[in-house]
PDB file of N, CA and C in Angstrom:
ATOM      1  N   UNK A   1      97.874  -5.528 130.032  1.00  0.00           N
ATOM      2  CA  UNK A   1      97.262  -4.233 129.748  1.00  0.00           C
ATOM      3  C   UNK A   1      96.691  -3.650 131.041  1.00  0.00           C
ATOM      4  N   UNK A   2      96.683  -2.569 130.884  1.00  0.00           N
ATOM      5  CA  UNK A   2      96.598  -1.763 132.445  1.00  0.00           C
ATOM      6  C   UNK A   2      94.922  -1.112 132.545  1.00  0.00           C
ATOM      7  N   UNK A   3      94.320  -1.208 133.512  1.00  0.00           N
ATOM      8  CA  UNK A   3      92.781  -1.053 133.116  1.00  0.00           C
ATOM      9  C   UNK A   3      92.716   0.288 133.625  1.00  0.00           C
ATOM     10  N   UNK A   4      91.829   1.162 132.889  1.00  0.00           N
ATOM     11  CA  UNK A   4      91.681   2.653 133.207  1.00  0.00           C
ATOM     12  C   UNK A   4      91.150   2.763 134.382  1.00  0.00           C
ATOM     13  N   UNK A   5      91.607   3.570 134.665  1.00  0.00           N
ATOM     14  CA  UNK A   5      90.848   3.824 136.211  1.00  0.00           C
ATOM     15  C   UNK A   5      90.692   5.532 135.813  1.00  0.00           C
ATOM     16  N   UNK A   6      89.374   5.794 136.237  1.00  0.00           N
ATOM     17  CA  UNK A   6      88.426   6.911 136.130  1.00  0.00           C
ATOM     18  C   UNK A   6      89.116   8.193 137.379  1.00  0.00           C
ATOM     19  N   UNK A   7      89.607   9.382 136.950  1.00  0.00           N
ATOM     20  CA  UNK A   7      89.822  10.908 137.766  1.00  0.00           C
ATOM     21  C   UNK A   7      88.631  11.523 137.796  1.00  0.00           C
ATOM     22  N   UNK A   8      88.335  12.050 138.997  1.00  0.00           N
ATOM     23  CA  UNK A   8      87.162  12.430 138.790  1.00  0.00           C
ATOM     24  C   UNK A   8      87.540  14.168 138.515  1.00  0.00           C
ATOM     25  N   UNK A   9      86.484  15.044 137.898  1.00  0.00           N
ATOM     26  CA  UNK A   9      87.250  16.565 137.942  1.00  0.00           C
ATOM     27  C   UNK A   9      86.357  17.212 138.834  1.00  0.00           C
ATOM     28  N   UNK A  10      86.457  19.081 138.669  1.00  0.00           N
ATOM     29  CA  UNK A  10      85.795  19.841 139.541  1.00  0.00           C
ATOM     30  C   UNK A  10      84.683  20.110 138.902  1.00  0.00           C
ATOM     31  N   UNK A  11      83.943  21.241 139.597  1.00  0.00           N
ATOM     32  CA  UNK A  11      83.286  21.853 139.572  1.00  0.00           C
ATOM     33  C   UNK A  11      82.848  22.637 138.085  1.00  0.00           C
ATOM     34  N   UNK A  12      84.354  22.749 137.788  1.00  0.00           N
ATOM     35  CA  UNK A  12      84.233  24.091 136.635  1.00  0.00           C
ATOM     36  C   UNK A  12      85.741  23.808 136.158  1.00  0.00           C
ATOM     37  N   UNK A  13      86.195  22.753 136.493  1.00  0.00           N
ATOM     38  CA  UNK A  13      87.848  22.298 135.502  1.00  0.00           C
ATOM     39  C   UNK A  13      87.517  21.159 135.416  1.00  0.00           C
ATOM     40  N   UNK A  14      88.241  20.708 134.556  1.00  0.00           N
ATOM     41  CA  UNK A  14      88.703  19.374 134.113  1.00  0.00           C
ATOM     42  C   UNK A  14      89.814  19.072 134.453  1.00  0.00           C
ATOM     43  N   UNK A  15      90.287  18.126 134.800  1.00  0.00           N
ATOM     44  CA  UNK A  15      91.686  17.322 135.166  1.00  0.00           C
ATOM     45  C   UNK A  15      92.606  17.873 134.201  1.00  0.00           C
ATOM     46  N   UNK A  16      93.962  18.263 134.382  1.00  0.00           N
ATOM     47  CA  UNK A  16      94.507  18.493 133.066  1.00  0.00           C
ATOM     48  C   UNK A  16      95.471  17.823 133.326  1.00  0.00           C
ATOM     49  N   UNK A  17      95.868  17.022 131.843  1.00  0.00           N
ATOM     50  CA  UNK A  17      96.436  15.269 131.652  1.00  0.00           C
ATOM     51  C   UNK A  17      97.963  15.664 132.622  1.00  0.00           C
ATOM     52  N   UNK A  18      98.443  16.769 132.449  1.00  0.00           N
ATOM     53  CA  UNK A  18     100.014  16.207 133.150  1.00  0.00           C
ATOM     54  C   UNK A  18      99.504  16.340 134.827  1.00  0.00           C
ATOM     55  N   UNK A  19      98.577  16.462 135.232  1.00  0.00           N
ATOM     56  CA  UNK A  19      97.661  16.446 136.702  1.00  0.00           C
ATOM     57  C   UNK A  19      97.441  15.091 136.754  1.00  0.00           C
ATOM     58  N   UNK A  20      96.601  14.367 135.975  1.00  0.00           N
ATOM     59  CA  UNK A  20      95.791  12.982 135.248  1.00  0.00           C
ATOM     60  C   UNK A  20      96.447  12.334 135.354  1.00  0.00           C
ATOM     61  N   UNK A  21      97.882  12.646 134.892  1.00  0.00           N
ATOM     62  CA  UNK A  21      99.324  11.162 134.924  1.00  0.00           C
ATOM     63  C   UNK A  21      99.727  11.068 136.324  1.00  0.00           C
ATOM     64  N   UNK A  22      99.941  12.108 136.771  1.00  0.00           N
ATOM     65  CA  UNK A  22     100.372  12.175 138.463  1.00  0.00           C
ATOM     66  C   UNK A  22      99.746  11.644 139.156  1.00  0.00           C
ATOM     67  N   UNK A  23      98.381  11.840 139.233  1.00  0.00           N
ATOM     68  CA  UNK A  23      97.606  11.204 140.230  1.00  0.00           C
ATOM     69  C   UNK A  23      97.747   9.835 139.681  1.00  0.00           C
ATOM     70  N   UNK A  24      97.009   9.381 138.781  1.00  0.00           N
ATOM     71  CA  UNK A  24      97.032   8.160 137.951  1.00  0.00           C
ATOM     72  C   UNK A  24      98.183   6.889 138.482  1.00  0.00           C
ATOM     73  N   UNK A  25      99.764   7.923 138.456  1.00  0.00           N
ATOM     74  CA  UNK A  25     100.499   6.810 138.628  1.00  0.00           C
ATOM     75  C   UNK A  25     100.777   6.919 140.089  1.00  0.00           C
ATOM     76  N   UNK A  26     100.100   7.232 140.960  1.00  0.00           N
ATOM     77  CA  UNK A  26     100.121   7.005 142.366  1.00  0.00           C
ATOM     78  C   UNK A  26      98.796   6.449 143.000  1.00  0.00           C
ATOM     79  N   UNK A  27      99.461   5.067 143.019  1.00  0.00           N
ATOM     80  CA  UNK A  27      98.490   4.148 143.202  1.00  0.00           C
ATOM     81  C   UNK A  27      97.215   4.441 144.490  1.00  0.00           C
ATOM     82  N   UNK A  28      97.964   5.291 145.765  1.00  0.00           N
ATOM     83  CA  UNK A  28      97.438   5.400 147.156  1.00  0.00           C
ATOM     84  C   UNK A  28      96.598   6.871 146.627  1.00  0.00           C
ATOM     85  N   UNK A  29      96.923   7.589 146.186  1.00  0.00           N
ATOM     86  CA  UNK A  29      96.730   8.984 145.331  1.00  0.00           C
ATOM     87  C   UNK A  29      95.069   8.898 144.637  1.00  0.00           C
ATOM     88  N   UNK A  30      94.806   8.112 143.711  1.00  0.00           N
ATOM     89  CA  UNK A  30      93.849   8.263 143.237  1.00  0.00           C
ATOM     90  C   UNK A  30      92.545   7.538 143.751  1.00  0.00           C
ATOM     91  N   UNK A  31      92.293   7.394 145.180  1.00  0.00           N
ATOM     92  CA  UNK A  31      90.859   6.957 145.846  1.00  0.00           C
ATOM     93  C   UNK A  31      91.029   8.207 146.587  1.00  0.00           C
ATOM     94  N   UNK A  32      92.218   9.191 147.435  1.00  0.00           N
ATOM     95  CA  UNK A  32      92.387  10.380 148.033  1.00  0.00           C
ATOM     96  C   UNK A  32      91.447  11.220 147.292  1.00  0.00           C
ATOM     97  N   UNK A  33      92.032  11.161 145.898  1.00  0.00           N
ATOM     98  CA  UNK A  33      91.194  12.199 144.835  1.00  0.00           C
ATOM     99  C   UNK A  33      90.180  12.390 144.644  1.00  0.00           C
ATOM    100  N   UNK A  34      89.306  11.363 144.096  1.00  0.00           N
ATOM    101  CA  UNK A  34      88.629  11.093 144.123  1.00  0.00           C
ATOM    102  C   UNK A  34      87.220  10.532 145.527  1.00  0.00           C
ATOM    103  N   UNK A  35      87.795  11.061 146.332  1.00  0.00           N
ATOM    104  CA  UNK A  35      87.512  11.023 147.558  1.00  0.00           C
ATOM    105  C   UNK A  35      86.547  12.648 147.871  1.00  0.00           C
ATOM    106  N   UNK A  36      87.323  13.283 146.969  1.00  0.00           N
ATOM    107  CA  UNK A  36      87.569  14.737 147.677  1.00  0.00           C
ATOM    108  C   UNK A  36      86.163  15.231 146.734  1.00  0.00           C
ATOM    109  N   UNK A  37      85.449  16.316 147.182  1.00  0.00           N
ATOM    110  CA  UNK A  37      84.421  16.405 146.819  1.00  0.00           C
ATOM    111  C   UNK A  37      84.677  17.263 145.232  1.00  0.00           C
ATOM    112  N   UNK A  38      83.244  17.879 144.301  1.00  0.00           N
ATOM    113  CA  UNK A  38      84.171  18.189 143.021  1.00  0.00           C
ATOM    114  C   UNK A  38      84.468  19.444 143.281  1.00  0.00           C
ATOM    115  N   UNK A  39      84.110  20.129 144.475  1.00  0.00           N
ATOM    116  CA  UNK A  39      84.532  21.898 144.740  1.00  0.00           C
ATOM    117  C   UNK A  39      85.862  21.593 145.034  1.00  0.00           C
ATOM    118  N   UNK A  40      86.088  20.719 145.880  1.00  0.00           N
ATOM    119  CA  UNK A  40      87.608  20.808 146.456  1.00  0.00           C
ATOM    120  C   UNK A  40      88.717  20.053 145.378  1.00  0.00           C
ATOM    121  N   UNK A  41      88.472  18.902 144.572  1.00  0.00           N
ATOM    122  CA  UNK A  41      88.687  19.014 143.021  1.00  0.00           C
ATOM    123  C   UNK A  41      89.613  20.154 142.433  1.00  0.00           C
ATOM    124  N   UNK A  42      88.438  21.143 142.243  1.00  0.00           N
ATOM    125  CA  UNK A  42      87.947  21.826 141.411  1.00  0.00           C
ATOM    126  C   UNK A  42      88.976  23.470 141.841  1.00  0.00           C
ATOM    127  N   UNK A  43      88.837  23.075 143.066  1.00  0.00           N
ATOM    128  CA  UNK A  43      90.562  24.106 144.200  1.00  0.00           C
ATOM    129  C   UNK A  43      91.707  23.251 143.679  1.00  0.00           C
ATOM    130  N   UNK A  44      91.762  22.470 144.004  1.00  0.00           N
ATOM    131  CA  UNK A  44      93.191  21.655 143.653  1.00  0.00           C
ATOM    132  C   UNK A  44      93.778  22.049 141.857  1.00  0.00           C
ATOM    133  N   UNK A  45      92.739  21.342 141.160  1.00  0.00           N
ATOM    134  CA  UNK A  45      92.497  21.972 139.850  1.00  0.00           C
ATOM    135  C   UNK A  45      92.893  23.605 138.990  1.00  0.00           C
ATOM    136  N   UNK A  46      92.925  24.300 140.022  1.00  0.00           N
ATOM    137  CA  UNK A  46      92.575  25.677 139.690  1.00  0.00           C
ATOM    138  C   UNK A  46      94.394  26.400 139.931  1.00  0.00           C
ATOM    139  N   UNK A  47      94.121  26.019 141.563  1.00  0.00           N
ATOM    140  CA  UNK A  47      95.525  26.348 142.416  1.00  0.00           C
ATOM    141  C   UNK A  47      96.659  25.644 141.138  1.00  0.00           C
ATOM    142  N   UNK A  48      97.283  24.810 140.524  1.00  0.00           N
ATOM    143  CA  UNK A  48      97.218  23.897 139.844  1.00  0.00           C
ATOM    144  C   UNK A  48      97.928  24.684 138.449  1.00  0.00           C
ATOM    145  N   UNK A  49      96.285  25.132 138.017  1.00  0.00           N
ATOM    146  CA  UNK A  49      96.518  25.648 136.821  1.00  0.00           C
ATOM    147  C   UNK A  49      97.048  26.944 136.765  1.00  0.00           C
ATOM    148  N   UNK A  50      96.344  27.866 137.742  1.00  0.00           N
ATOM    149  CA  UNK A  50      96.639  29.096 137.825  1.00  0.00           C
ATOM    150  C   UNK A  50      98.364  29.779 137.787  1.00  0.00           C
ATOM    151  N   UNK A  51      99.079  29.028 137.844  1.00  0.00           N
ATOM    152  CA  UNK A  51     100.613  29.653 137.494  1.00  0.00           C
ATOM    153  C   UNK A  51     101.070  29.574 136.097  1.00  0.00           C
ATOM    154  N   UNK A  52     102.002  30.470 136.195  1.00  0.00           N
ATOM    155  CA  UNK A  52     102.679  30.770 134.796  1.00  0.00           C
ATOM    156  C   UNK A  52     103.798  29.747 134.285  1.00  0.00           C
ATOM    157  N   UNK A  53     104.753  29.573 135.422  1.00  0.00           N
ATOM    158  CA  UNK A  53     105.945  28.761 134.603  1.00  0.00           C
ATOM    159  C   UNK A  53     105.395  27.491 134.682  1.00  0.00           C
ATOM    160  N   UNK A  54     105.964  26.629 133.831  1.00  0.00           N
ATOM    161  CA  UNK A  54     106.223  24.969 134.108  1.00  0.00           C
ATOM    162  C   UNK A  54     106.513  24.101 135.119  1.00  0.00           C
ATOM    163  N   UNK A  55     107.540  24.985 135.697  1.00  0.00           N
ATOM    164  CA  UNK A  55     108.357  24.269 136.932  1.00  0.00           C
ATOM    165  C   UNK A  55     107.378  24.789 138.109  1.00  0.00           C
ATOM    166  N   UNK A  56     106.737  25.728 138.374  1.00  0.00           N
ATOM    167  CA  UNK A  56     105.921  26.188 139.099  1.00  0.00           C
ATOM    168  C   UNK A  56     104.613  25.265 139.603  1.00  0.00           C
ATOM    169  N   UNK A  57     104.412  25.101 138.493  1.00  0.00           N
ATOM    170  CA  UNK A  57     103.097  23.956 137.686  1.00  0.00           C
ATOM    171  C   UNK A  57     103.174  22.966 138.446  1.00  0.00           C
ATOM    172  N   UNK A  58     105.006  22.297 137.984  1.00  0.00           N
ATOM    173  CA  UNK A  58     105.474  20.946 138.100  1.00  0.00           C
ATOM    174  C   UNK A  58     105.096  20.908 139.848  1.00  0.00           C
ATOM    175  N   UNK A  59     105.394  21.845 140.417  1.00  0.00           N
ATOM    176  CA  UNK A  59     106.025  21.866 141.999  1.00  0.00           C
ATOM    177  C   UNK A  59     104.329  21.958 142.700  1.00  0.00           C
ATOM    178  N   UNK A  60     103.456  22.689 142.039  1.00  0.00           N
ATOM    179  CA  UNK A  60     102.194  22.417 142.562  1.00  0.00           C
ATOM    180  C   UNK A  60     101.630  20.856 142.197  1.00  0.00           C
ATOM    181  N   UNK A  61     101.285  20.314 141.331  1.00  0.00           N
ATOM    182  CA  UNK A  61     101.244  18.740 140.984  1.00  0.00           C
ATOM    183  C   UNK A  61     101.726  18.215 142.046  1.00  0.00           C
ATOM    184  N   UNK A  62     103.463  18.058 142.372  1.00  0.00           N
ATOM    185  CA  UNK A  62     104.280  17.187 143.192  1.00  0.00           C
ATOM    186  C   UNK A  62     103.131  17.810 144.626  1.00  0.00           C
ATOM    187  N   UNK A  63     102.838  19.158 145.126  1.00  0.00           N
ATOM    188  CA  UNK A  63     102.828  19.617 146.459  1.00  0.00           C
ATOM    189  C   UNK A  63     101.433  18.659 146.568  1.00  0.00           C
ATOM    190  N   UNK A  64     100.862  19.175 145.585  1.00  0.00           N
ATOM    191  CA  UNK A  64      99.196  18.407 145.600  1.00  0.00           C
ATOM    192  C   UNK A  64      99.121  16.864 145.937  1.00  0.00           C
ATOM    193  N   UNK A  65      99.831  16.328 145.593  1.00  0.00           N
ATOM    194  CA  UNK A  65     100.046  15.063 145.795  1.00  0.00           C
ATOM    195  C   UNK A  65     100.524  14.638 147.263  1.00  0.00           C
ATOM    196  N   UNK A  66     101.680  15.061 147.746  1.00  0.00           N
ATOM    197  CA  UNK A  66     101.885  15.338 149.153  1.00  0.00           C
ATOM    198  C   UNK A  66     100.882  15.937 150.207  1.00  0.00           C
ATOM    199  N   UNK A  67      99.989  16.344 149.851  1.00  0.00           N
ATOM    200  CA  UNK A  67      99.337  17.112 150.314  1.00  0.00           C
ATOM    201  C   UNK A  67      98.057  16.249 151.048  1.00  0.00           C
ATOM    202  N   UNK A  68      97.775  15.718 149.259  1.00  0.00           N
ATOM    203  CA  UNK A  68      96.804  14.641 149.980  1.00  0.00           C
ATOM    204  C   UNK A  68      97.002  13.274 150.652  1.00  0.00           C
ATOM    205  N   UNK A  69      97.741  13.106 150.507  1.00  0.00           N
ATOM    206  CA  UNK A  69      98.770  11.691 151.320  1.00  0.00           C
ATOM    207  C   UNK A  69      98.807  12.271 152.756  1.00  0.00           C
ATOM    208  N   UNK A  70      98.728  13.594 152.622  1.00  0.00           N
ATOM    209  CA  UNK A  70      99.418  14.219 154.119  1.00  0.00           C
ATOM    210  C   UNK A  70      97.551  14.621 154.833  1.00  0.00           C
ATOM    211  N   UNK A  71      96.692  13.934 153.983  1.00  0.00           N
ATOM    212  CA  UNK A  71      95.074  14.331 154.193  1.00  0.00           C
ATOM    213  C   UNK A  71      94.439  15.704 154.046  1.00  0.00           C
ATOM    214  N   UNK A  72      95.007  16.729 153.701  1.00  0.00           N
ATOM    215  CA  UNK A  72      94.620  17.982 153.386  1.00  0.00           C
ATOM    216  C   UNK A  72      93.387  17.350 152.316  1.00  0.00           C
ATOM    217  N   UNK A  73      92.915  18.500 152.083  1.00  0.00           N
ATOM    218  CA  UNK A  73      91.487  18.204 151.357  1.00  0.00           C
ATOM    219  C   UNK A  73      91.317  19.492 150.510  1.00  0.00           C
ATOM    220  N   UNK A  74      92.064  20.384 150.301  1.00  0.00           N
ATOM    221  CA  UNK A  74      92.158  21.460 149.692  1.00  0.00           C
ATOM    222  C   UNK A  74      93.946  22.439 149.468  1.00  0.00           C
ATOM    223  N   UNK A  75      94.038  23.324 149.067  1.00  0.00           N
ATOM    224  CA  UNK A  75      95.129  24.313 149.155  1.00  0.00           C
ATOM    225  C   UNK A  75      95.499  24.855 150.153  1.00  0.00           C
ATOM    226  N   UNK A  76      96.423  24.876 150.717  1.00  0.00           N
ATOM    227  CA  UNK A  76      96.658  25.695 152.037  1.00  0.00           C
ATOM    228  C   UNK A  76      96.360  27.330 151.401  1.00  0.00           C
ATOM    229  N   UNK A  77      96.527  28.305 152.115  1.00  0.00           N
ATOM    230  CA  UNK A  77      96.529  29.798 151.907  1.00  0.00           C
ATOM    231  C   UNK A  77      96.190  30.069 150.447  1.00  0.00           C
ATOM    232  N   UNK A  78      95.068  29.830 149.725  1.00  0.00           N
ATOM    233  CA  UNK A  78      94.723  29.532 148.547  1.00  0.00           C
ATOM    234  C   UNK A  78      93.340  30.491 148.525  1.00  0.00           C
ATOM    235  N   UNK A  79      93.071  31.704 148.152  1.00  0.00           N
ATOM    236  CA  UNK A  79      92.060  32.361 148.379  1.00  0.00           C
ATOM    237  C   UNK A  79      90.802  31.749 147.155  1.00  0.00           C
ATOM    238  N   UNK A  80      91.093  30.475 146.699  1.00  0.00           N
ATOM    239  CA  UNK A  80      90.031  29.956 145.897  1.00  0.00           C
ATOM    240  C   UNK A  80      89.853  30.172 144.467  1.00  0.00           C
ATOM    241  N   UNK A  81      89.031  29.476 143.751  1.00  0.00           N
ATOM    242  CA  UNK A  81      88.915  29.732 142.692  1.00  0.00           C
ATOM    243  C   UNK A  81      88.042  31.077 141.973  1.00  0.00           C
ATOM    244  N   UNK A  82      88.452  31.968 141.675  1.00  0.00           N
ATOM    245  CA  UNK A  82      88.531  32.660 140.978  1.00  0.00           C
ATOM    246  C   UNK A  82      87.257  32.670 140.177  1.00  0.00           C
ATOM    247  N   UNK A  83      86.793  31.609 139.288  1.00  0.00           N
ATOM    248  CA  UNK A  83      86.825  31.937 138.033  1.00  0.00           C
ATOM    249  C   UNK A  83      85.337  31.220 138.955  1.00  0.00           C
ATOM    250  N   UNK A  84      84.814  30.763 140.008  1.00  0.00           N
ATOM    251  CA  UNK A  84      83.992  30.291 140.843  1.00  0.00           C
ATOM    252  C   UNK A  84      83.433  31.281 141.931  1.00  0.00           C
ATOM    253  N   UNK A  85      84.376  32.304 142.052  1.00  0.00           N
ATOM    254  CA  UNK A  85      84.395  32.390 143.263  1.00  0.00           C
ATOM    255  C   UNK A  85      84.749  33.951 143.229  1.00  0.00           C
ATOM    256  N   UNK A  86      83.570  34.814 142.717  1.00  0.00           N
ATOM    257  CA  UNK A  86      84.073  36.643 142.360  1.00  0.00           C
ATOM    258  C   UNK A  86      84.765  36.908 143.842  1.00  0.00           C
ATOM    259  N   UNK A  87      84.160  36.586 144.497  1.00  0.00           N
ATOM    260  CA  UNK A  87      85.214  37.795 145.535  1.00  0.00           C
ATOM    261  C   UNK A  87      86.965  37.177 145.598  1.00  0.00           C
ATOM    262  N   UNK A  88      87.180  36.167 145.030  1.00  0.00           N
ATOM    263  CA  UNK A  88      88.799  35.971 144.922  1.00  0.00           C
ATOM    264  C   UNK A  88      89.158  36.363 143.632  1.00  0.00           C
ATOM    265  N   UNK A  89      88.297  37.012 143.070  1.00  0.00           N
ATOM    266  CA  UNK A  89      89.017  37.471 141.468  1.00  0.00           C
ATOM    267  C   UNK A  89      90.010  38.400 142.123  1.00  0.00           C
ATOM    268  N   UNK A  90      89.678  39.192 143.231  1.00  0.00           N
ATOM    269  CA  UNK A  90      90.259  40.377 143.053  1.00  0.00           C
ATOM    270  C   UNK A  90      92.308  39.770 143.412  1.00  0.00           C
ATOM    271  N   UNK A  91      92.165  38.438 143.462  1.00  0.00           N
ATOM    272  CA  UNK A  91      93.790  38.422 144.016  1.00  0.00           C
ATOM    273  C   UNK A  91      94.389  37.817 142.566  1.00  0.00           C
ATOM    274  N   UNK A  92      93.510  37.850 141.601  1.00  0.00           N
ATOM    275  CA  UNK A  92      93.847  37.551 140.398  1.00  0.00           C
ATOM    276  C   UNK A  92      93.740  38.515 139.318  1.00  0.00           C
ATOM    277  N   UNK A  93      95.048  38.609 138.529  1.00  0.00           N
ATOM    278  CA  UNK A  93      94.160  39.333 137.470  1.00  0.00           C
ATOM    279  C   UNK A  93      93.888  38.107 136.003  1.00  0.00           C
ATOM    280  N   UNK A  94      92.880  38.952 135.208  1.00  0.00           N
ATOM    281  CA  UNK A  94      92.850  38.293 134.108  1.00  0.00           C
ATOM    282  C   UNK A  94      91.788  37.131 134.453  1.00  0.00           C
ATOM    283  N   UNK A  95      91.047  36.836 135.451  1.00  0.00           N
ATOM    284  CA  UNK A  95      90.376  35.775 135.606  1.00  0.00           C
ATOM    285  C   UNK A  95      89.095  35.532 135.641  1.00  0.00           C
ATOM    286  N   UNK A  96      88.659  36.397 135.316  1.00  0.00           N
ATOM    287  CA  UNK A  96      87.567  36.545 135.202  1.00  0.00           C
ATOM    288  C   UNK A  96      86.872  35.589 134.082  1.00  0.00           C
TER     289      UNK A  96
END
């Protein structure tokens, strides 16, 4: 039996499970994560959620993951969370 090991979330998101499995099953992946403070979390989280398609989704998950292996600590060109962060509403709509 496989022992849980704890994701930590952001600021103002929660991990969302097909995020949760990714990190989860990358063994080097989840002390990175959890490493990362819960604002920057909480960017990863957001950047993440914030798209429309699936495959979009899928390709941020995979980038996020690369990303932090590659030591980034946040989104590249990512004007932030939104829903945290009024002055980046304006590159969003609906987010308020």
């Amino acid at each position: 039996m496989l022992e849980e090991r704890e994701i930590l979330s952001g600021v103002l998101h929660e991990v969302p499970a097909d995020m949760a499995e990714a990190i989860a099953a990358e063994s080097d992946v989840l002390p990175l994560w959890n490493g990362l403070t819960p604002i920057q979390r909480n960017e990863w989280i957001c950047w993440t959620t914030s798209v429309k398609k699936p495959e979009t989704r899928a390709a941020h998950i995979d980038r996020a993951i690369a990303d932090l292996r590659a030591g980034k600590r946040q989104p590249c060109c990512w004007p932030g969370c939104p829903h945290r962060r009024p002055k980046a509403q304006k590159w969003f709509r609906g987010a308020s």
